[in-house]
N, C-alpha and C. Protein backbone atom coordinates (compact mmCIF):
# COMPACT_ATOMS: atom_id res chain seq x y z
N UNK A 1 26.77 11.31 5.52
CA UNK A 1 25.80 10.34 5.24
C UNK A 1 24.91 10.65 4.07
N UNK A 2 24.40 9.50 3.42
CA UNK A 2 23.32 9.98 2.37
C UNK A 2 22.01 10.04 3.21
N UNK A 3 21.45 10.77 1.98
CA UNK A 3 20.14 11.38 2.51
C UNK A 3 18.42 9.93 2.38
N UNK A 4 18.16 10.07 3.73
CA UNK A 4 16.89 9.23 3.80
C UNK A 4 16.06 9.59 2.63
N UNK A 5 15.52 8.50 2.53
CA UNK A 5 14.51 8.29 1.08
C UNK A 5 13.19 7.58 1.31
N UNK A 6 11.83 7.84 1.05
CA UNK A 6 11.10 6.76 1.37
C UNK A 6 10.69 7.52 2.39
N UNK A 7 9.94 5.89 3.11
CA UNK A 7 9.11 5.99 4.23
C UNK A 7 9.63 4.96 5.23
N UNK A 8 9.33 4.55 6.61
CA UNK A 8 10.17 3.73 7.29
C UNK A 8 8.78 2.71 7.43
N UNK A 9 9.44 1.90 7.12
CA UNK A 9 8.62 0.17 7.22
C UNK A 9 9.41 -0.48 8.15
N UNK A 10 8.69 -0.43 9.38
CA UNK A 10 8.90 -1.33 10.31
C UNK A 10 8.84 -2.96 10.65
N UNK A 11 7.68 -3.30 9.87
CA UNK A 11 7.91 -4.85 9.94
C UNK A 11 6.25 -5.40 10.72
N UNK A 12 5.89 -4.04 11.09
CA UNK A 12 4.88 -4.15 12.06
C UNK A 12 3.59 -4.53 11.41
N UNK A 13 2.86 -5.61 11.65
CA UNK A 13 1.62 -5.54 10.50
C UNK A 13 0.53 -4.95 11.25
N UNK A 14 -0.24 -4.16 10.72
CA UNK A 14 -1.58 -3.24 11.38
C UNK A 14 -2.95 -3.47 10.66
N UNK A 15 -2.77 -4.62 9.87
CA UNK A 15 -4.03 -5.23 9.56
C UNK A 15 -3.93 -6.24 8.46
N UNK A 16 -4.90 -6.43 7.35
CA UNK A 16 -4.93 -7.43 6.46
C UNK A 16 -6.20 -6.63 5.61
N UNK A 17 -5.49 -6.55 4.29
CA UNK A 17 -6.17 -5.73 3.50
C UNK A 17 -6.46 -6.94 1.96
N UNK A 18 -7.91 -6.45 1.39
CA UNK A 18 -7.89 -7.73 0.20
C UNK A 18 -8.28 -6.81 -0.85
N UNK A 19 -7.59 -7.62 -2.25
CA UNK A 19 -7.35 -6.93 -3.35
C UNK A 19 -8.82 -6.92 -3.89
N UNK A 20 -9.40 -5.87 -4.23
CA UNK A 20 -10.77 -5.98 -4.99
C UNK A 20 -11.03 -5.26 -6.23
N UNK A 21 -9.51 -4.94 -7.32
CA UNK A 21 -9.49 -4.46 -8.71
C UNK A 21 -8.52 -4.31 -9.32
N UNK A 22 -7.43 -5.17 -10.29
CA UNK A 22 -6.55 -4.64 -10.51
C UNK A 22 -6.78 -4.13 -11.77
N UNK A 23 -5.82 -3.06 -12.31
CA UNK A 23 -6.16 -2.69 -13.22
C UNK A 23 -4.71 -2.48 -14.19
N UNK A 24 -4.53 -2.93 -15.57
CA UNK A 24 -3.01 -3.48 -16.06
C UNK A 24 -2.88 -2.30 -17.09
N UNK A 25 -2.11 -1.47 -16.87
CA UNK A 25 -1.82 -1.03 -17.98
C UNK A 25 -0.11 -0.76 -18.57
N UNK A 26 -0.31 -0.23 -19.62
CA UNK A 26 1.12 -0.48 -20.14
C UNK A 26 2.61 -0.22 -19.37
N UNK A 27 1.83 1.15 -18.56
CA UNK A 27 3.22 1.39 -18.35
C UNK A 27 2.73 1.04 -16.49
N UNK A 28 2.21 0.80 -15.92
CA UNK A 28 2.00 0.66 -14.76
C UNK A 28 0.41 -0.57 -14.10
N UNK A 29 0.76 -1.05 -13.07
CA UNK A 29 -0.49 -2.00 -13.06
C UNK A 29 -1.14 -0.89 -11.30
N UNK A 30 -2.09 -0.74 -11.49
CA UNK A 30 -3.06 -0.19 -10.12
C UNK A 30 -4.01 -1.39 -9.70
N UNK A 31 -3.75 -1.27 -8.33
CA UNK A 31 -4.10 -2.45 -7.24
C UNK A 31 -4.79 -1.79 -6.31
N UNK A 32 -6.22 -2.10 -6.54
CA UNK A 32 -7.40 -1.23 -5.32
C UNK A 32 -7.61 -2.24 -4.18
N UNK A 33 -7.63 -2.29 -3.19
CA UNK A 33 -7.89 -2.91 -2.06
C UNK A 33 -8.93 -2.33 -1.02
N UNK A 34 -9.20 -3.16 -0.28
CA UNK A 34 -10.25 -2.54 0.81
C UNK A 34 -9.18 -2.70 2.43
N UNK A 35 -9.08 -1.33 2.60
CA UNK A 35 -8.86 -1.01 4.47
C UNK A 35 -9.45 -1.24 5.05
N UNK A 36 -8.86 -2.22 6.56
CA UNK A 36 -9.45 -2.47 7.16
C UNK A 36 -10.03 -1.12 7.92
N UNK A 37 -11.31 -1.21 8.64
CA UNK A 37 -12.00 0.23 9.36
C UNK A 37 -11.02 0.71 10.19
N UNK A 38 -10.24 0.28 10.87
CA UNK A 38 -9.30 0.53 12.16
C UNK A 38 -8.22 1.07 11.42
N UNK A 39 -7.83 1.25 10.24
CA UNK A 39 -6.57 1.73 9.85
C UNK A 39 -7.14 2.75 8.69
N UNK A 40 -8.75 3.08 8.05
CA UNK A 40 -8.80 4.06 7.42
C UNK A 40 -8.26 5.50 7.57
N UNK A 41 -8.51 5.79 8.95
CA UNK A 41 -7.66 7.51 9.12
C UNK A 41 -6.16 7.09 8.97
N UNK A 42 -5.22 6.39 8.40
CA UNK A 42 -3.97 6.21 8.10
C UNK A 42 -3.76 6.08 6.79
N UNK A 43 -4.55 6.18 6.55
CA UNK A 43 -4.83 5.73 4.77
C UNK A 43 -4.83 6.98 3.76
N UNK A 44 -4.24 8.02 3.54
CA UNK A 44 -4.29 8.94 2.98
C UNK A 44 -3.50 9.30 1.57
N UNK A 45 -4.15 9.81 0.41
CA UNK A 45 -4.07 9.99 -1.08
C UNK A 45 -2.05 10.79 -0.66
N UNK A 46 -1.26 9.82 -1.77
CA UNK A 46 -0.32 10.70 -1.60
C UNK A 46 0.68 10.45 -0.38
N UNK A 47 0.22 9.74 0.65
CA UNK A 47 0.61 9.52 1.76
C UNK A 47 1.73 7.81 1.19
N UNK A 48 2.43 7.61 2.66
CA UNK A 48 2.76 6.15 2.56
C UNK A 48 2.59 5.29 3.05
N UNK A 49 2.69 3.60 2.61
CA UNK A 49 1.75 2.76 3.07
C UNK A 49 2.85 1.34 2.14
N UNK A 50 2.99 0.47 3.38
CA UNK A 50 3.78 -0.42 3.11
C UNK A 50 2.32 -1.82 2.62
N UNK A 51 2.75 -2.56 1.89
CA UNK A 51 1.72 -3.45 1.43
C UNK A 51 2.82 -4.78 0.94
N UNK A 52 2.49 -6.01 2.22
CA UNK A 52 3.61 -7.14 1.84
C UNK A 52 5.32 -6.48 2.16
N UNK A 53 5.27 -5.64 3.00
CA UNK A 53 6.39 -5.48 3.32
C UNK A 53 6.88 -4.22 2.42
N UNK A 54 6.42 -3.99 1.39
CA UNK A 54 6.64 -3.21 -0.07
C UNK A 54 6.04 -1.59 0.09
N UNK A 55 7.38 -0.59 0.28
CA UNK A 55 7.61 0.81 0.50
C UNK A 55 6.62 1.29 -0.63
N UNK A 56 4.85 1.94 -0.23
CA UNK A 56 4.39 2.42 -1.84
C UNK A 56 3.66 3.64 -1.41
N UNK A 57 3.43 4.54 -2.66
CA UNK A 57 2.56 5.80 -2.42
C UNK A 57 1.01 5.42 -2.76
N UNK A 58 -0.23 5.35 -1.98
CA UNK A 58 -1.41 5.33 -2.02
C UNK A 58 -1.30 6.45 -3.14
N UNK A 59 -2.31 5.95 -4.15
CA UNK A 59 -2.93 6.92 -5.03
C UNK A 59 -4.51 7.74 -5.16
N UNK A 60 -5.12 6.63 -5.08
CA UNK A 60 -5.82 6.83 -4.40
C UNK A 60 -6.47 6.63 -2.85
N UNK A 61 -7.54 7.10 -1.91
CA UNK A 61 -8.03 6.57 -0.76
C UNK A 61 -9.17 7.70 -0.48
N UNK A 62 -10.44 6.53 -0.73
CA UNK A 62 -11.82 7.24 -0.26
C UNK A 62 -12.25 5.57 0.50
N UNK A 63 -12.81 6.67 0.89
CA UNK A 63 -13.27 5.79 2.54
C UNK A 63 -13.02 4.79 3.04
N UNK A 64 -13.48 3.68 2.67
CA UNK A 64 -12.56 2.46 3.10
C UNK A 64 -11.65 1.64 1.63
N UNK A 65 -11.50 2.48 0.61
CA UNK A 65 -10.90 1.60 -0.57
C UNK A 65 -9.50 2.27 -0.96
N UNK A 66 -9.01 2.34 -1.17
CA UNK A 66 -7.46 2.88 -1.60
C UNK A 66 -6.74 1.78 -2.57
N UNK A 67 -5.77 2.59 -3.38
CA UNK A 67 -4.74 2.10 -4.79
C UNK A 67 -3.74 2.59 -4.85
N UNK A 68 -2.75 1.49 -4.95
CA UNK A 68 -1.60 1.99 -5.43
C UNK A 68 -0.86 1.81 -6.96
N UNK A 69 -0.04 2.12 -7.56
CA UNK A 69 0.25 1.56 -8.63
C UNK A 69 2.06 1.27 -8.82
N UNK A 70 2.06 0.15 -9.38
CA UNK A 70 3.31 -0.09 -9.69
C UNK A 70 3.71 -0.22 -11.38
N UNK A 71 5.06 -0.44 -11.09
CA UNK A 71 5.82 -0.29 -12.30
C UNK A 71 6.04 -1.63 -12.53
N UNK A 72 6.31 -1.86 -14.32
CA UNK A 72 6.43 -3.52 -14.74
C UNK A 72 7.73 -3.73 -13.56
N UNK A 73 8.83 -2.72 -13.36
CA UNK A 73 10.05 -3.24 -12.66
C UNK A 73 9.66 -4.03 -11.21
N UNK A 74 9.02 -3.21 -10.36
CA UNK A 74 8.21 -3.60 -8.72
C UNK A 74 7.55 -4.59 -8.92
N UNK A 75 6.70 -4.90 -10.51
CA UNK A 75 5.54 -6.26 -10.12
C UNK A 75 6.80 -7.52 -10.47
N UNK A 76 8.15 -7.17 -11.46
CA UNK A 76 8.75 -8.42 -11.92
C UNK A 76 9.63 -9.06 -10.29
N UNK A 77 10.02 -7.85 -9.59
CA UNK A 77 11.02 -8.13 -8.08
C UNK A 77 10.25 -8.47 -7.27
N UNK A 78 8.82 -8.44 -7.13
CA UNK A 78 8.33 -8.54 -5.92
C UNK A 78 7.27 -9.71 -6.00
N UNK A 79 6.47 -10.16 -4.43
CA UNK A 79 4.89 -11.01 -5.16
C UNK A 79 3.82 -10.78 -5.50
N UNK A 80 3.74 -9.33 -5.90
CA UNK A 80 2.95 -8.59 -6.82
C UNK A 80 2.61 -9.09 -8.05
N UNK A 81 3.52 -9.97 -8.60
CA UNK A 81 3.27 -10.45 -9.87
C UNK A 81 2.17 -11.99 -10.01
N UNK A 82 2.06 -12.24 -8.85
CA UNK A 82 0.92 -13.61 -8.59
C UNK A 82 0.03 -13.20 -7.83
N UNK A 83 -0.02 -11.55 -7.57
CA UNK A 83 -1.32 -11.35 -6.77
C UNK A 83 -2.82 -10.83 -7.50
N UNK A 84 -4.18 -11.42 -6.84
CA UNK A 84 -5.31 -11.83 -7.86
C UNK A 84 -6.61 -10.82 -6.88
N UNK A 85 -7.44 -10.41 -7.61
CA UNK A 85 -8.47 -10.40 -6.80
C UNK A 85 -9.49 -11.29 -5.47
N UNK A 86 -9.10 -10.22 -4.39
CA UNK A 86 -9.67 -11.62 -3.61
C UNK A 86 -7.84 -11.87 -2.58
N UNK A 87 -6.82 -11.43 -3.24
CA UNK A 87 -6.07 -11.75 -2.06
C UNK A 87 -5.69 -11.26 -1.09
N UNK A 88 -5.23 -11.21 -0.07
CA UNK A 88 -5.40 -10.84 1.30
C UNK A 88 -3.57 -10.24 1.09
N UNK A 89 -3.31 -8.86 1.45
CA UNK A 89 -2.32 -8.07 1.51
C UNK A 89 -1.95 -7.69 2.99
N UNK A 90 -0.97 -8.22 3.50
CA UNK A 90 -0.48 -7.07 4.65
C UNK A 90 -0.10 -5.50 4.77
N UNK A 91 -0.72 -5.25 5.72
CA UNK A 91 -0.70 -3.87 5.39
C UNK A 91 -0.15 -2.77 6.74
N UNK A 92 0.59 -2.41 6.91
CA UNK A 92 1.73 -1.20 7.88
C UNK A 92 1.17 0.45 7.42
N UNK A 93 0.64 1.13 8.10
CA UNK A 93 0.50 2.42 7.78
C UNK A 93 2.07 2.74 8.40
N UNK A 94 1.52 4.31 7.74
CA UNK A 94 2.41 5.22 7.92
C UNK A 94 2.99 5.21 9.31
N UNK A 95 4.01 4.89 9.98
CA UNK A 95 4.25 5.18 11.70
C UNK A 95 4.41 6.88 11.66
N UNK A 96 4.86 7.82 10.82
CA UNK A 96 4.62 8.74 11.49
C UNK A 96 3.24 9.25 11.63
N UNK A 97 2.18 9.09 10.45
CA UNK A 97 0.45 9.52 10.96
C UNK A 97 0.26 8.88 11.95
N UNK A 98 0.81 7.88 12.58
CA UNK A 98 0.18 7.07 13.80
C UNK A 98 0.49 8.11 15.23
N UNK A 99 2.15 8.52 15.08
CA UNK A 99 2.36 9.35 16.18
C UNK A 99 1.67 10.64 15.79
N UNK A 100 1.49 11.13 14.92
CA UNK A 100 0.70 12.72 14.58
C UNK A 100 -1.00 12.09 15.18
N UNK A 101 -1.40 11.25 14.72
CA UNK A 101 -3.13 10.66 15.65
C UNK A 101 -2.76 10.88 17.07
N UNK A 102 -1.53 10.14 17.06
CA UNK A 102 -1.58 10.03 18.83
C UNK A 102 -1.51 11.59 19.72
């Protein structure tokens, strides 16, 4: 078999997160959002974190705000490319930090 890659996105939504900065640059666009309170201890720098269904690495995450950043390729495939300040993101933490909390 080939080797697992990623993080596992279940499908499960664990809150509703809204965009409050994007920021465009050449080679990548960063998307700051606000966590909901109930899912901040899941929220960790480096860690993974599905957003719209979409497998991504948090870049940043202090206290309740966290960012990720994508590539022109991820914003042209995905609905990243019509998303604005102010919009409301689904958001799946990590399932394994959920069983490591538990």
């Amino acid at each position: 078999g080939d080797r697992l890659e990623g993080h596992f996105v279940l499908g499960h939504i664990d809150g509703v997160a809204t965009i409050t900065k994007i920021e465009k640059k050449p080679k990548e666009v960063k998307f700051w959002f606000k966590v909901p309170k109930k899912l901040v201890k899941y929220v960790v720098k480096k860690g993974s974190i599905a957003l719209d269904g979409i497998s991504l690495t948090v870049v940043d995450a202090k206290k309740d705000i966290a960012s990720v950043c994508l590539i022109p390729q991820t914003i042209k495939v995905t609905n990243f490319k019509s998303k604005n300040v102010g919009d409301k993101l689904n958001i799946e933490t990590d399932i394994l930090g959920k069983y490591i909390k538990k």
